[in-house]
PDB file of N, CA and C in Angstrom:
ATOM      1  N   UNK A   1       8.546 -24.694  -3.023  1.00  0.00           N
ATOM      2  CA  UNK A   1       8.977 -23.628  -3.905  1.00  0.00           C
ATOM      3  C   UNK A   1       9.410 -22.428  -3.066  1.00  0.00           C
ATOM      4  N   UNK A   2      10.627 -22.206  -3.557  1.00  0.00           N
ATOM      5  CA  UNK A   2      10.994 -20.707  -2.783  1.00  0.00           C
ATOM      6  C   UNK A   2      10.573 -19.581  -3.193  1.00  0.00           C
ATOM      7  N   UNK A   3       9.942 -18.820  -2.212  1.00  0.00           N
ATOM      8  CA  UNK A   3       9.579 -17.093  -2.668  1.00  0.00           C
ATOM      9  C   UNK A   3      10.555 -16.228  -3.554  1.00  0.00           C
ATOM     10  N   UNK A   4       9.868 -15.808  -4.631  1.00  0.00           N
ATOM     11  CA  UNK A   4      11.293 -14.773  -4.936  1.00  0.00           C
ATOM     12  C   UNK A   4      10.433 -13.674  -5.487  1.00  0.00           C
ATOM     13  N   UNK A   5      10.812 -12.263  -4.550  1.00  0.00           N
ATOM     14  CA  UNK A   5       9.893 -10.696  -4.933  1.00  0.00           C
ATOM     15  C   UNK A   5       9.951 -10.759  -6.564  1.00  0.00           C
ATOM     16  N   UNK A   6       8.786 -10.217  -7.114  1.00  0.00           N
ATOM     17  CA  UNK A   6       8.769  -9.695  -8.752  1.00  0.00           C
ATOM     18  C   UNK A   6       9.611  -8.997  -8.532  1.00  0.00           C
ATOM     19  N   UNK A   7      10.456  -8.814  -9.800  1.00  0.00           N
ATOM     20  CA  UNK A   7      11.845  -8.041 -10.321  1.00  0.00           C
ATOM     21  C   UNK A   7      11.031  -6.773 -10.595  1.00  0.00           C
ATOM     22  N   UNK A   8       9.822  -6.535 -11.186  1.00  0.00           N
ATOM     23  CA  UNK A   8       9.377  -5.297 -11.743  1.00  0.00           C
ATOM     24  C   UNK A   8       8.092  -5.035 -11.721  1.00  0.00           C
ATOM     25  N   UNK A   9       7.477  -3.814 -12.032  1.00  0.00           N
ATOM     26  CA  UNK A   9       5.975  -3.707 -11.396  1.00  0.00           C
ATOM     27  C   UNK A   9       5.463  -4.899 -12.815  1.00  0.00           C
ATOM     28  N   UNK A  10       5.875  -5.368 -13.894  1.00  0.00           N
ATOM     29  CA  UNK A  10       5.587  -6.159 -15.066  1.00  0.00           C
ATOM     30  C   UNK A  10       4.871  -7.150 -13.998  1.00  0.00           C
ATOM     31  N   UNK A  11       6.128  -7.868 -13.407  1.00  0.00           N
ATOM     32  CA  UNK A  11       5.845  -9.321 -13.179  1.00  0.00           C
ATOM     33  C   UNK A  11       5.061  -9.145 -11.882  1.00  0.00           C
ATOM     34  N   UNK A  12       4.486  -8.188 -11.221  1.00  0.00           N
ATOM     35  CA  UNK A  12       3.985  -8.171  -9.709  1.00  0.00           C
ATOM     36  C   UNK A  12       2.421  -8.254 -10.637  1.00  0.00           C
ATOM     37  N   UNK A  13       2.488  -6.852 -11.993  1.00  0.00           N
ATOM     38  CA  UNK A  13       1.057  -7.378 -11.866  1.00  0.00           C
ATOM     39  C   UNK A  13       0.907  -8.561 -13.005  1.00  0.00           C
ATOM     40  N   UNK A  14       1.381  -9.099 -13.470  1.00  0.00           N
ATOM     41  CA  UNK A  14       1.535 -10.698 -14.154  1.00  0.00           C
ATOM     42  C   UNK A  14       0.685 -12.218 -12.853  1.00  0.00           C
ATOM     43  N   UNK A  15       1.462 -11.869 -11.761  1.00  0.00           N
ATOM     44  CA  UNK A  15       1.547 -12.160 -10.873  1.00  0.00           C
ATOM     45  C   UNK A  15       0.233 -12.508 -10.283  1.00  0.00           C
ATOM     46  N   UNK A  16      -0.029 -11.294  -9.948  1.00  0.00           N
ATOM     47  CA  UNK A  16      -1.250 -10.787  -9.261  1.00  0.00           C
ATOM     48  C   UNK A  16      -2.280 -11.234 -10.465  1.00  0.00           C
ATOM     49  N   UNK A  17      -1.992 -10.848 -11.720  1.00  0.00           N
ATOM     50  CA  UNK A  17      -3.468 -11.540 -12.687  1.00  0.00           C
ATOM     51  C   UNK A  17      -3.314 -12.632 -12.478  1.00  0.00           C
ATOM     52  N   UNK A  18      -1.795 -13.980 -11.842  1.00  0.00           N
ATOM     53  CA  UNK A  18      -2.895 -14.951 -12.050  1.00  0.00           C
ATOM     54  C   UNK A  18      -3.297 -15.802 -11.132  1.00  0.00           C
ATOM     55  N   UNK A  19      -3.350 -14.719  -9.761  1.00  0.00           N
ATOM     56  CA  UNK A  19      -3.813 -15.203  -8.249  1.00  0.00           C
ATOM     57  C   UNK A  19      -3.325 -14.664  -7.141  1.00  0.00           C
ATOM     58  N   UNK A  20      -1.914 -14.855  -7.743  1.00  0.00           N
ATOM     59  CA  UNK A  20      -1.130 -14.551  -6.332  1.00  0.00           C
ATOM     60  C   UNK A  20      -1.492 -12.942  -5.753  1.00  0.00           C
ATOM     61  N   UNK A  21      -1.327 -13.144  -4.320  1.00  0.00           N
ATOM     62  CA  UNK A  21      -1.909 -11.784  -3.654  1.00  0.00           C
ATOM     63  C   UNK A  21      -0.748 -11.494  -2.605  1.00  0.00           C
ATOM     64  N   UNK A  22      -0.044 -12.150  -2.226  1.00  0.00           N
ATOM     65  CA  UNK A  22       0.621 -11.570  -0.968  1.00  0.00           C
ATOM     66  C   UNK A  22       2.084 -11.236  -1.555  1.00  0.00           C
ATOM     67  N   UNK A  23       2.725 -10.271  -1.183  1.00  0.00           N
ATOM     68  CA  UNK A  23       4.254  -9.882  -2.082  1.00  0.00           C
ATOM     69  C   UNK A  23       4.781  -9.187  -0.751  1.00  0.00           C
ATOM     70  N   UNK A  24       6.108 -10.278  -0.580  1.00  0.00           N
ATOM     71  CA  UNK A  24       6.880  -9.837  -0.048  1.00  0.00           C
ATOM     72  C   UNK A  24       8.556  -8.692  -0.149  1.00  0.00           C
ATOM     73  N   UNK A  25       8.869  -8.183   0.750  1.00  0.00           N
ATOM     74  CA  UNK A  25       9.863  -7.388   0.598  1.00  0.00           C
ATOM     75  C   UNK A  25      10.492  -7.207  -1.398  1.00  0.00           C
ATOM     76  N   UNK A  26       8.882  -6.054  -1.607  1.00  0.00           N
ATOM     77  CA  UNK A  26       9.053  -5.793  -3.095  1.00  0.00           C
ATOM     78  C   UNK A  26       9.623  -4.403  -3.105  1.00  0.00           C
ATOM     79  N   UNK A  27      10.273  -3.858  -4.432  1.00  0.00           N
ATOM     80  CA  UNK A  27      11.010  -2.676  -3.958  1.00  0.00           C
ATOM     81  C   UNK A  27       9.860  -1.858  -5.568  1.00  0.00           C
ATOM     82  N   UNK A  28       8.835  -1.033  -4.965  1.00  0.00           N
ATOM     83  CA  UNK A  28       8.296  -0.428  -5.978  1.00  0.00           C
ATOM     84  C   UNK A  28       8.500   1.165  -5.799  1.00  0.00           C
ATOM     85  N   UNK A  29       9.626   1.713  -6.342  1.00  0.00           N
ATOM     86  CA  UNK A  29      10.188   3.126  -6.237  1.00  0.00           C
ATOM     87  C   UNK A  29      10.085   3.507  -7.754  1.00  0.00           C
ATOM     88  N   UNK A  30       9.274   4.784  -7.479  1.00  0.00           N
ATOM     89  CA  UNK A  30       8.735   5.599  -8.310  1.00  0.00           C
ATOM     90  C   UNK A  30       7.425   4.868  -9.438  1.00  0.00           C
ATOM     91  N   UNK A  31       7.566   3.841  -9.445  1.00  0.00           N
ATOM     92  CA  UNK A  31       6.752   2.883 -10.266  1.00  0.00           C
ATOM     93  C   UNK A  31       5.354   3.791 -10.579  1.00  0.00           C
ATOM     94  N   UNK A  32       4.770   3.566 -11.913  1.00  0.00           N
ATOM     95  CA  UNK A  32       3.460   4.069 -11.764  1.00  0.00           C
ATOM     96  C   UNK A  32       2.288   2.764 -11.809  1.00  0.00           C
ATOM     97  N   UNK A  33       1.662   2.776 -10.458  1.00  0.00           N
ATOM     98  CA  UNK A  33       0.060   2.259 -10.468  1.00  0.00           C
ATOM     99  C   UNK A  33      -1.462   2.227 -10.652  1.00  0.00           C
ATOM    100  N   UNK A  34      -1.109   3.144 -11.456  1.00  0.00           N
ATOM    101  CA  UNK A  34      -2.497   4.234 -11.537  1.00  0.00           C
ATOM    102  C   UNK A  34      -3.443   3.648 -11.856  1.00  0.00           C
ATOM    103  N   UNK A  35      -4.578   3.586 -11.544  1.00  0.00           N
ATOM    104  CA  UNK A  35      -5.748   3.211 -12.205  1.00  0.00           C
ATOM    105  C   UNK A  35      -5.854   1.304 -12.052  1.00  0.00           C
ATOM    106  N   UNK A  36      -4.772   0.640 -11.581  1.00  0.00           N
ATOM    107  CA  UNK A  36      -4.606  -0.247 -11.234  1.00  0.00           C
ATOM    108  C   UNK A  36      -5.913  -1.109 -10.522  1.00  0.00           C
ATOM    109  N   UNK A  37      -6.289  -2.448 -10.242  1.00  0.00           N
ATOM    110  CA  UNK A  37      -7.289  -3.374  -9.708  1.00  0.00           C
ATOM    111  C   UNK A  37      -5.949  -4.175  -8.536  1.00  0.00           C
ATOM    112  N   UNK A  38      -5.792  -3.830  -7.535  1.00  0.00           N
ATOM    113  CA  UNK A  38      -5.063  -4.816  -6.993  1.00  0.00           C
ATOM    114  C   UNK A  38      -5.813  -4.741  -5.532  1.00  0.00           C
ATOM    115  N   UNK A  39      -6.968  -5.232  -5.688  1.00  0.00           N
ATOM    116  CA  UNK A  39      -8.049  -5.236  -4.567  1.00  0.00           C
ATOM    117  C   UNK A  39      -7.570  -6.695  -3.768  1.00  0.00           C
ATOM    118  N   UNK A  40      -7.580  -6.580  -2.344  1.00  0.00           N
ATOM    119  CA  UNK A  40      -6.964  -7.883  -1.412  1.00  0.00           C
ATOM    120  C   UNK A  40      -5.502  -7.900  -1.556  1.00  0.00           C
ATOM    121  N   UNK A  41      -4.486  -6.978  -2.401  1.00  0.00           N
ATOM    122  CA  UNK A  41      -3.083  -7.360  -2.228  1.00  0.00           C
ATOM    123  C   UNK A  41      -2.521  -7.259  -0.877  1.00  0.00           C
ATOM    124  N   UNK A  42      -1.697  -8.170  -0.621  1.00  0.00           N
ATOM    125  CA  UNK A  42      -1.211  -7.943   0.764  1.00  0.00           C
ATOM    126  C   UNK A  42       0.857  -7.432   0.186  1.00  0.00           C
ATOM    127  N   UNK A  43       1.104  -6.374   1.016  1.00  0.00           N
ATOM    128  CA  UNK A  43       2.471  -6.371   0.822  1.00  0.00           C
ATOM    129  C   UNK A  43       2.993  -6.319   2.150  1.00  0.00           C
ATOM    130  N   UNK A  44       4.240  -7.266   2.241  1.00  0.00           N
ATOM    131  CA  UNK A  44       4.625  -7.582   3.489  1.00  0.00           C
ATOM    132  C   UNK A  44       6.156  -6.734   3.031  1.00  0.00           C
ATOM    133  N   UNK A  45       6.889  -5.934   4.163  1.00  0.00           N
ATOM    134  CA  UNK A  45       8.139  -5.377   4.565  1.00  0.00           C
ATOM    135  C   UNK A  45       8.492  -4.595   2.821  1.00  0.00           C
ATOM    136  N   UNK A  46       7.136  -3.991   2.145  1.00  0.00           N
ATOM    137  CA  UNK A  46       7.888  -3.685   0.956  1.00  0.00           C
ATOM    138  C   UNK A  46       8.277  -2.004   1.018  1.00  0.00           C
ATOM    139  N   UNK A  47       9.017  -1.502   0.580  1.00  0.00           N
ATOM    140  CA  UNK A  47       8.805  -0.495  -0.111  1.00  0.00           C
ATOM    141  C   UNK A  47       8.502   0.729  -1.189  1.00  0.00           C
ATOM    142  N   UNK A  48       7.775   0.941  -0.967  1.00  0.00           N
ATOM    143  CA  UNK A  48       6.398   1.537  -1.433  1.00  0.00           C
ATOM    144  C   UNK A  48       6.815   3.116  -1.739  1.00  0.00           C
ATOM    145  N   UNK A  49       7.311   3.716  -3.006  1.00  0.00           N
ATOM    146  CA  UNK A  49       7.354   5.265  -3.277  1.00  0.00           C
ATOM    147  C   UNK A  49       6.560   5.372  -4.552  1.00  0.00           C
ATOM    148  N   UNK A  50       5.260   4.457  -4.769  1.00  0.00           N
ATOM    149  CA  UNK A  50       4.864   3.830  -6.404  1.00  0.00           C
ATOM    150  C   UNK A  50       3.720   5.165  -5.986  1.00  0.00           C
ATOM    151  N   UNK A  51       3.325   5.552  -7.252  1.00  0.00           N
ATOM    152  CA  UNK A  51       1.772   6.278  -7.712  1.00  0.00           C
ATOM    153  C   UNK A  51       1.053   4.936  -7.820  1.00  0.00           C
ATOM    154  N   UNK A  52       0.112   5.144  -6.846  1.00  0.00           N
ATOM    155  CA  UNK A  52      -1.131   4.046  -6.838  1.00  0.00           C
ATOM    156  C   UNK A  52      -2.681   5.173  -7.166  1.00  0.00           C
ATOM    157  N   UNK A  53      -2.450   6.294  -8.206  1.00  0.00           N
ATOM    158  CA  UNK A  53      -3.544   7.334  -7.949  1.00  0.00           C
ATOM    159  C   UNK A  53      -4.750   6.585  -8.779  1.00  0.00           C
ATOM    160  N   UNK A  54      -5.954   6.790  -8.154  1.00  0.00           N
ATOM    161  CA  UNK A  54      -7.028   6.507  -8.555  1.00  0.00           C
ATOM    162  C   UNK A  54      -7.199   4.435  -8.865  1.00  0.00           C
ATOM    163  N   UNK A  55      -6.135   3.524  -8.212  1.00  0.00           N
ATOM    164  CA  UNK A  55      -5.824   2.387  -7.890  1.00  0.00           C
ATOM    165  C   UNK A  55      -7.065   2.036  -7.258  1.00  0.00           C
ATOM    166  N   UNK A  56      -7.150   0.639  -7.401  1.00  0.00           N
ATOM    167  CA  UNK A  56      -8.001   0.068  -6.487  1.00  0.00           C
ATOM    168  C   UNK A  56      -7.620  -1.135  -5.083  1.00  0.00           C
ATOM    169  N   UNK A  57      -7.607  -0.378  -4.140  1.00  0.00           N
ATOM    170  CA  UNK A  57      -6.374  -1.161  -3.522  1.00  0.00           C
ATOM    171  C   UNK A  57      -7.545  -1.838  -1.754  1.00  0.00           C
ATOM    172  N   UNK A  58      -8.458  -1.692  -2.357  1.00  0.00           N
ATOM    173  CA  UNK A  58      -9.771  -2.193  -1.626  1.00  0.00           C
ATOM    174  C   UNK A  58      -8.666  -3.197  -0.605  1.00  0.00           C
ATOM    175  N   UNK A  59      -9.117  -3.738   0.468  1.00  0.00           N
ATOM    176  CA  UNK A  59      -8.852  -4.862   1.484  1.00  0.00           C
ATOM    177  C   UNK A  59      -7.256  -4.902   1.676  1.00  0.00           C
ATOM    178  N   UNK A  60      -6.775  -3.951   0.872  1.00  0.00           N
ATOM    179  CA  UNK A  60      -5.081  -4.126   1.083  1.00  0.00           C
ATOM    180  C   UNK A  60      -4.498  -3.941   2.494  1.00  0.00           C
ATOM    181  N   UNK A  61      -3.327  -4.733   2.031  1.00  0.00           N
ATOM    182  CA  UNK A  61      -2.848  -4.727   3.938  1.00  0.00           C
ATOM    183  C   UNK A  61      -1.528  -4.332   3.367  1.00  0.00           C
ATOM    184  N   UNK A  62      -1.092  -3.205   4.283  1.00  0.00           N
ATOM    185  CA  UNK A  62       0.343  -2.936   4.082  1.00  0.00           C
ATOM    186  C   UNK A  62       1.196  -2.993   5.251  1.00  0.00           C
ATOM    187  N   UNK A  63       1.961  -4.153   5.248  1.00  0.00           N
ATOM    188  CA  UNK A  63       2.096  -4.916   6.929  1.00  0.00           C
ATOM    189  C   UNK A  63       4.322  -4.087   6.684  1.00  0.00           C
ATOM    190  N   UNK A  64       4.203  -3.325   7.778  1.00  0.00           N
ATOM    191  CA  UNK A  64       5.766  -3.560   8.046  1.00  0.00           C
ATOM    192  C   UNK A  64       6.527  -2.895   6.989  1.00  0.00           C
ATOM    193  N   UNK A  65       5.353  -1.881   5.677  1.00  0.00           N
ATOM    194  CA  UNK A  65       6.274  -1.200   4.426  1.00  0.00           C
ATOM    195  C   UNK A  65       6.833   0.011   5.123  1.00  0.00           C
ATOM    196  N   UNK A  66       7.010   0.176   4.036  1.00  0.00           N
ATOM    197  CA  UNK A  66       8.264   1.843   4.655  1.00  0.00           C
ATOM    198  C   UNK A  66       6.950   2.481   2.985  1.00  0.00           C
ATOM    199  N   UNK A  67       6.571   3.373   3.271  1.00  0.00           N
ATOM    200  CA  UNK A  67       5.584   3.939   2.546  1.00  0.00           C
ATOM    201  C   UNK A  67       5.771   5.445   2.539  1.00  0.00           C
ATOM    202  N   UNK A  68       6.436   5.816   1.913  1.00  0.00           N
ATOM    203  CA  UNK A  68       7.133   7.052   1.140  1.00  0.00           C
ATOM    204  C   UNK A  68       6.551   8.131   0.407  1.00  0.00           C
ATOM    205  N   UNK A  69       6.039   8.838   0.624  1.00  0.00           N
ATOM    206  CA  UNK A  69       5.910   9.873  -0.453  1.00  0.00           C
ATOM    207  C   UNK A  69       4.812   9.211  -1.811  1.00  0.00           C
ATOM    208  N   UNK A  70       4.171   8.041  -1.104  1.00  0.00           N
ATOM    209  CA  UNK A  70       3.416   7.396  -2.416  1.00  0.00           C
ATOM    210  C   UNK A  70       2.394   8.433  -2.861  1.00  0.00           C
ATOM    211  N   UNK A  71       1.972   8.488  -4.008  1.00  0.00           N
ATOM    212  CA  UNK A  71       0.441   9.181  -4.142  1.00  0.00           C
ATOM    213  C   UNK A  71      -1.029   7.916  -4.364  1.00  0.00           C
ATOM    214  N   UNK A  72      -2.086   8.365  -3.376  1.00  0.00           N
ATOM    215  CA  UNK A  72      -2.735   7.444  -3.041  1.00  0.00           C
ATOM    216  C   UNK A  72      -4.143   8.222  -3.574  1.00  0.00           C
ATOM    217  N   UNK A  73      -3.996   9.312  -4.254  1.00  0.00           N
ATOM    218  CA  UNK A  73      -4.943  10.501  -4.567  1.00  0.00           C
ATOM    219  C   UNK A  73      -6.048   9.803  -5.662  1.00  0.00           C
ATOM    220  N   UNK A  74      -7.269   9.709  -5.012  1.00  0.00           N
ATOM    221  CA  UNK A  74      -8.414   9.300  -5.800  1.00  0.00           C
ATOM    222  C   UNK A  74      -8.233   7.922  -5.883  1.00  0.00           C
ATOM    223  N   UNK A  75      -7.534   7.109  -4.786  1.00  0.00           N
ATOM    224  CA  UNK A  75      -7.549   5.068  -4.724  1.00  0.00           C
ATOM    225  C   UNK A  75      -8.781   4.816  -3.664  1.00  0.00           C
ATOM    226  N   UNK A  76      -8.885   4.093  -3.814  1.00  0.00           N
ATOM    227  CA  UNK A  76     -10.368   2.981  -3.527  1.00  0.00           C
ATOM    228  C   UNK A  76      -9.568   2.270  -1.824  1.00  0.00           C
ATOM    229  N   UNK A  77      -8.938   3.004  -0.912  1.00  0.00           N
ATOM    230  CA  UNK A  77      -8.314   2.524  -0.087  1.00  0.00           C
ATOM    231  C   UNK A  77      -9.381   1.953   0.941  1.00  0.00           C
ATOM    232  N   UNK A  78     -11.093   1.333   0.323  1.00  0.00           N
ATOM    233  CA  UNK A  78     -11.842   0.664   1.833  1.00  0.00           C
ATOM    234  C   UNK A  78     -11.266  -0.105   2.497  1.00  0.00           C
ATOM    235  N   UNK A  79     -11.254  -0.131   3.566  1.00  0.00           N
ATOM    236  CA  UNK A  79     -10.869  -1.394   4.551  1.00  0.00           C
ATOM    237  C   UNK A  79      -9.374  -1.703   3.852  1.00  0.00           C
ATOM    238  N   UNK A  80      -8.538  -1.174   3.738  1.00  0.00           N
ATOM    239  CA  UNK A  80      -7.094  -1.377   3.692  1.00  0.00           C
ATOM    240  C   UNK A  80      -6.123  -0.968   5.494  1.00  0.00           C
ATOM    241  N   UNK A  81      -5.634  -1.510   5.389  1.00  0.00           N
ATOM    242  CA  UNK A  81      -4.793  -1.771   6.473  1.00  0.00           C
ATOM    243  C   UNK A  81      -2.676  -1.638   6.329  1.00  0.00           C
ATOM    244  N   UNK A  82      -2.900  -0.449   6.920  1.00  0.00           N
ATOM    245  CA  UNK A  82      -1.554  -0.115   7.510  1.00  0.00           C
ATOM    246  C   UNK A  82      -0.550  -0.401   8.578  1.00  0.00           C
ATOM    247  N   UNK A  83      -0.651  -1.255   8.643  1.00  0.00           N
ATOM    248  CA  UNK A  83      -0.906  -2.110  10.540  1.00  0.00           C
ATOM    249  C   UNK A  83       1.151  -2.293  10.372  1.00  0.00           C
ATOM    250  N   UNK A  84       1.762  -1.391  11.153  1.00  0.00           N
ATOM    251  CA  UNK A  84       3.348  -1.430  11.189  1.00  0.00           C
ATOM    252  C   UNK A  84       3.901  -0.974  10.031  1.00  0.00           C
ATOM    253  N   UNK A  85       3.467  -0.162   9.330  1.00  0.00           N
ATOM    254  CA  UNK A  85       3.952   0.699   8.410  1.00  0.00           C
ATOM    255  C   UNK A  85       4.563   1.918   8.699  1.00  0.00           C
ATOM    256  N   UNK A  86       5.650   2.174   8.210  1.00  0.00           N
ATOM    257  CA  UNK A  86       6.246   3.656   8.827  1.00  0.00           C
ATOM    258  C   UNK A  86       5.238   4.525   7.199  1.00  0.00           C
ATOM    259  N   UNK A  87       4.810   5.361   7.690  1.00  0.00           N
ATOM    260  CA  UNK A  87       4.313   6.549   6.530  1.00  0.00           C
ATOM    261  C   UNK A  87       5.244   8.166   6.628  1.00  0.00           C
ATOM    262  N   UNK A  88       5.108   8.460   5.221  1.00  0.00           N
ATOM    263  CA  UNK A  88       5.776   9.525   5.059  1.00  0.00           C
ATOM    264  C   UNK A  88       5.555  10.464   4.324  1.00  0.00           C
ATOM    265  N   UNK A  89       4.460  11.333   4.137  1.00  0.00           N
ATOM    266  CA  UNK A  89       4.268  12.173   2.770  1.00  0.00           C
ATOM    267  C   UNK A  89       3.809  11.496   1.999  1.00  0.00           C
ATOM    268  N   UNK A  90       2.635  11.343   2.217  1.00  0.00           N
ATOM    269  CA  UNK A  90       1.541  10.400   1.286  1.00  0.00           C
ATOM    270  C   UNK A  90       0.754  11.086   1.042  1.00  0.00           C
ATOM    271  N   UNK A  91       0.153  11.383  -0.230  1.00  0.00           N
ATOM    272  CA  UNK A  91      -0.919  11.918  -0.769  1.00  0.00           C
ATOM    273  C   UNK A  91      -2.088  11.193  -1.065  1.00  0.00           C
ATOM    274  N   UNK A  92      -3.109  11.907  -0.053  1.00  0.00           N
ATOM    275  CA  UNK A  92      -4.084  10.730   0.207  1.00  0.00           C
ATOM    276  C   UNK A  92      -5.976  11.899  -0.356  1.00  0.00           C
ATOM    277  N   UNK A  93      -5.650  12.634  -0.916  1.00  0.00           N
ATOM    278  CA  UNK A  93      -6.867  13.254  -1.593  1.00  0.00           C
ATOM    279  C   UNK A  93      -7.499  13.299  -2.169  1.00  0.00           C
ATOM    280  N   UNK A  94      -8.825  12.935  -1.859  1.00  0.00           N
ATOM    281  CA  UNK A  94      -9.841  12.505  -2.440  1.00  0.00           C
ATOM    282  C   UNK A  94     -10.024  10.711  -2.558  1.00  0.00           C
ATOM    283  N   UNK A  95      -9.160  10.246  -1.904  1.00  0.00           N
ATOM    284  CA  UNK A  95      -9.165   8.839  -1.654  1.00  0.00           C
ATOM    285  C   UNK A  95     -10.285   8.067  -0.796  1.00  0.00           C
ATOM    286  N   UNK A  96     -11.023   7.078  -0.827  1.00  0.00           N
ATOM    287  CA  UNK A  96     -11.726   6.828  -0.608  1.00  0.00           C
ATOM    288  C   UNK A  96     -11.144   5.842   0.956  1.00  0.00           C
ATOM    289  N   UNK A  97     -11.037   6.451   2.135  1.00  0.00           N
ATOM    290  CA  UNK A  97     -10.416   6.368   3.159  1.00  0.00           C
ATOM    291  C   UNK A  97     -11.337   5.317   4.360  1.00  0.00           C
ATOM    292  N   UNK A  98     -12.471   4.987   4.168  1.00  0.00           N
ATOM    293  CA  UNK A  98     -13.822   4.103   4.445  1.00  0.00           C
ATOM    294  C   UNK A  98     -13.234   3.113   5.280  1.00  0.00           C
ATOM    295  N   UNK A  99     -13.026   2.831   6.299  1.00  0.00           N
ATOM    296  CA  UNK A  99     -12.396   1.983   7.414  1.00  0.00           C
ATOM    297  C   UNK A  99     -11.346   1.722   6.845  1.00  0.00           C
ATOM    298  N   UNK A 100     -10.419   2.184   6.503  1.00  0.00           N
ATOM    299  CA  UNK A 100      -8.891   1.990   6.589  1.00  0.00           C
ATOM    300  C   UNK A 100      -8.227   1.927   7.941  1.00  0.00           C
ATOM    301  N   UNK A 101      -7.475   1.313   8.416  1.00  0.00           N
ATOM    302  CA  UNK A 101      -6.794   0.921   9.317  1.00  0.00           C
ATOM    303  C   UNK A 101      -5.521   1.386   9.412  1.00  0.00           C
ATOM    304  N   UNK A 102      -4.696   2.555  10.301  1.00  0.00           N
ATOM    305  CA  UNK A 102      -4.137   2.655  10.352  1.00  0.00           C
ATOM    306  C   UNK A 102      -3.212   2.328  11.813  1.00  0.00           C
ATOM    307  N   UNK A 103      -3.172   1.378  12.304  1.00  0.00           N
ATOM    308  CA  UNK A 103      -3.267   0.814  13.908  1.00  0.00           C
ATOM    309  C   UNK A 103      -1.865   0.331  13.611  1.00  0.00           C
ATOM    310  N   UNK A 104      -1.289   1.069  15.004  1.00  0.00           N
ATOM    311  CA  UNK A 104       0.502   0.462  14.738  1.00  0.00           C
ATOM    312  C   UNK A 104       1.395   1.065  13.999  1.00  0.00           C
ATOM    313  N   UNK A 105       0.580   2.222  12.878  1.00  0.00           N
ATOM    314  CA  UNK A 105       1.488   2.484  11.993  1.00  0.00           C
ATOM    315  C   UNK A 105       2.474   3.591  12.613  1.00  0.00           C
ATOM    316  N   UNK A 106       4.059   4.107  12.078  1.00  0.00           N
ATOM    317  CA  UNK A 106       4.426   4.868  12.037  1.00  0.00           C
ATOM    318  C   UNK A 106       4.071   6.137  11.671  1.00  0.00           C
ATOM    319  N   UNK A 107       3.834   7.476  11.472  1.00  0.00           N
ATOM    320  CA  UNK A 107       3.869   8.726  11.019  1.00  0.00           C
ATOM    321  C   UNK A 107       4.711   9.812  11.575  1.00  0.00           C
ATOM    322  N   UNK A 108       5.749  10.093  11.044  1.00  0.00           N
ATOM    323  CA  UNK A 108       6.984  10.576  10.928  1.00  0.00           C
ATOM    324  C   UNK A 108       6.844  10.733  12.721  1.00  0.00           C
ATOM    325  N   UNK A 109       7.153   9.516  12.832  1.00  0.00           N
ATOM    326  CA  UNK A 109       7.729   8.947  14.025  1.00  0.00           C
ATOM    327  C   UNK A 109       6.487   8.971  15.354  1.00  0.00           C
ATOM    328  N   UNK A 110       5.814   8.902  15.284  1.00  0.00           N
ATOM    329  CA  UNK A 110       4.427   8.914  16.021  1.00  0.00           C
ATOM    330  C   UNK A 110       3.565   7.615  15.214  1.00  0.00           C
ATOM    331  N   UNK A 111       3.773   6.546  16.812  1.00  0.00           N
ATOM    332  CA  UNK A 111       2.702   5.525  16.653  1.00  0.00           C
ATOM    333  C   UNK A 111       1.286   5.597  16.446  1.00  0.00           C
ATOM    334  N   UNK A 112       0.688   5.434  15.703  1.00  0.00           N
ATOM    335  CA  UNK A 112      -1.235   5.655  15.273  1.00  0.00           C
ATOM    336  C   UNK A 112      -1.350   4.961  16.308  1.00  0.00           C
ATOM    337  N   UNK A 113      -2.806   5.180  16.991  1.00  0.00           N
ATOM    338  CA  UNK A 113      -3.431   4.620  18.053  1.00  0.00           C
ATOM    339  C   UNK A 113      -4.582   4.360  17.041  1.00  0.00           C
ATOM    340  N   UNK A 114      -5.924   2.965  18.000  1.00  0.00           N
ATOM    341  CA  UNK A 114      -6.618   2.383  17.354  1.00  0.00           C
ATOM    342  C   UNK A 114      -7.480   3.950  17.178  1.00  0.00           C
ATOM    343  N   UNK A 115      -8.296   4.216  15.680  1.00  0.00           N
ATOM    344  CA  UNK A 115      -8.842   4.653  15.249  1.00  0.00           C
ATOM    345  C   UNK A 115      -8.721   6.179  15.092  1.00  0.00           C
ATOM    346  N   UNK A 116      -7.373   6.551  15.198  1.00  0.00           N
ATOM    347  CA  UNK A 116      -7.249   7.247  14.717  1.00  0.00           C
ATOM    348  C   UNK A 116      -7.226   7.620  13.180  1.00  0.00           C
ATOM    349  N   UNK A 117      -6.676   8.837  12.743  1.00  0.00           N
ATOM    350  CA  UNK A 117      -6.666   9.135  11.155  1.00  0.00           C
ATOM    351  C   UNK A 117      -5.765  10.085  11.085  1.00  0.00           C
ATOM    352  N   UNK A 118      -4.958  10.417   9.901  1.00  0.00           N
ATOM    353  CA  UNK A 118      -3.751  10.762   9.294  1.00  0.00           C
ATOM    354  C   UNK A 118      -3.905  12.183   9.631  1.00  0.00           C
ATOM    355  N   UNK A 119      -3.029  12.959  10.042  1.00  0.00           N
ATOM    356  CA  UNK A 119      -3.173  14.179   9.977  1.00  0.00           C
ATOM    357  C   UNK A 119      -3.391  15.163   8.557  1.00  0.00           C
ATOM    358  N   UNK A 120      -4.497  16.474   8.589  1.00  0.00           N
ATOM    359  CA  UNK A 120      -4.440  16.717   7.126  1.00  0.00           C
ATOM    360  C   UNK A 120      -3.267  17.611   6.934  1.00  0.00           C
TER     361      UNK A 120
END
C-alpha cells in the first residue's frame, strides 16, 4: 500500500483514532489542535503552523518539520522530540517541557546542542 499524507486535520485525526501514528510530509497550516490526545505521534518532514494549545503530544517526535509560529501553550510536550526540526516563533508557555528533546534542531538558524533548551 502506498503512503498518502491526510488531506485535512479531519482525516489525520480519523487516522490517528484508528492506530496509525507516524504522518508523513503533512501540511497542517493554521489548523486548530487544541486540547487534542495525539500522544506517540510521529511527524516526519511536515509542516507544522497548527495550534496544538493545551494538546497532548506526550512521546512526539517531530523529525525534519519546518515548525512555524505553532502555539504549543499549556501541551503535555514530555519526552517529545525535535530532533532536525527548523523552529520558529513557537509559543511554548506553560507547556509541560519534561525531557523534551531538542538535539539537531534548527532555531532561527542556530543548531541545538545535546541538552540544551529554547531560548525564553
Amino acid at each position: 500500500m502506498i503512503y498518502k499524507p491526510p488531506k485535512s486535520v479531519v482525516e489525520l485525526l480519523l487516522r490517528y483514532a484508528s492506530g496509525e501514528r507516524t504522518f508523513s510530509d503533512v501540511n497542517l497550516d493554521n489548523e486548530d489542535l487544541s486540547g487534542v490526545n495525539l500522544e506517540g505521534i510521529v511527524f516526519r518532514r511536515c509542516y507544522l503552523t497548527a495550534i496544538f494549545r493545551g494538546a497532548c503530544l506526550k512521546d512526539a517526535v517531530f523529525e525534519e518539520c519546518n515548525v512555524k509560529s505553532a502555539d504549543f501553550r499549556e501541551a503535555d510536550l514530555r519526552d517529545a522530540s525535535f530532533s532536525g526540526s527548523s523552529i520558529c516563533a513557537i509559543m511554548l508557555e506553560k507547556a509541560d517541557l519534561t525531557g523534551v528533546s531538542f538535539d539537531g534542531a534548527r532555531y532561527h538558524s542556530h543548531t541545538m546542542q545535546e541538552d540544551e533548551i529554547l531560548p525564553k
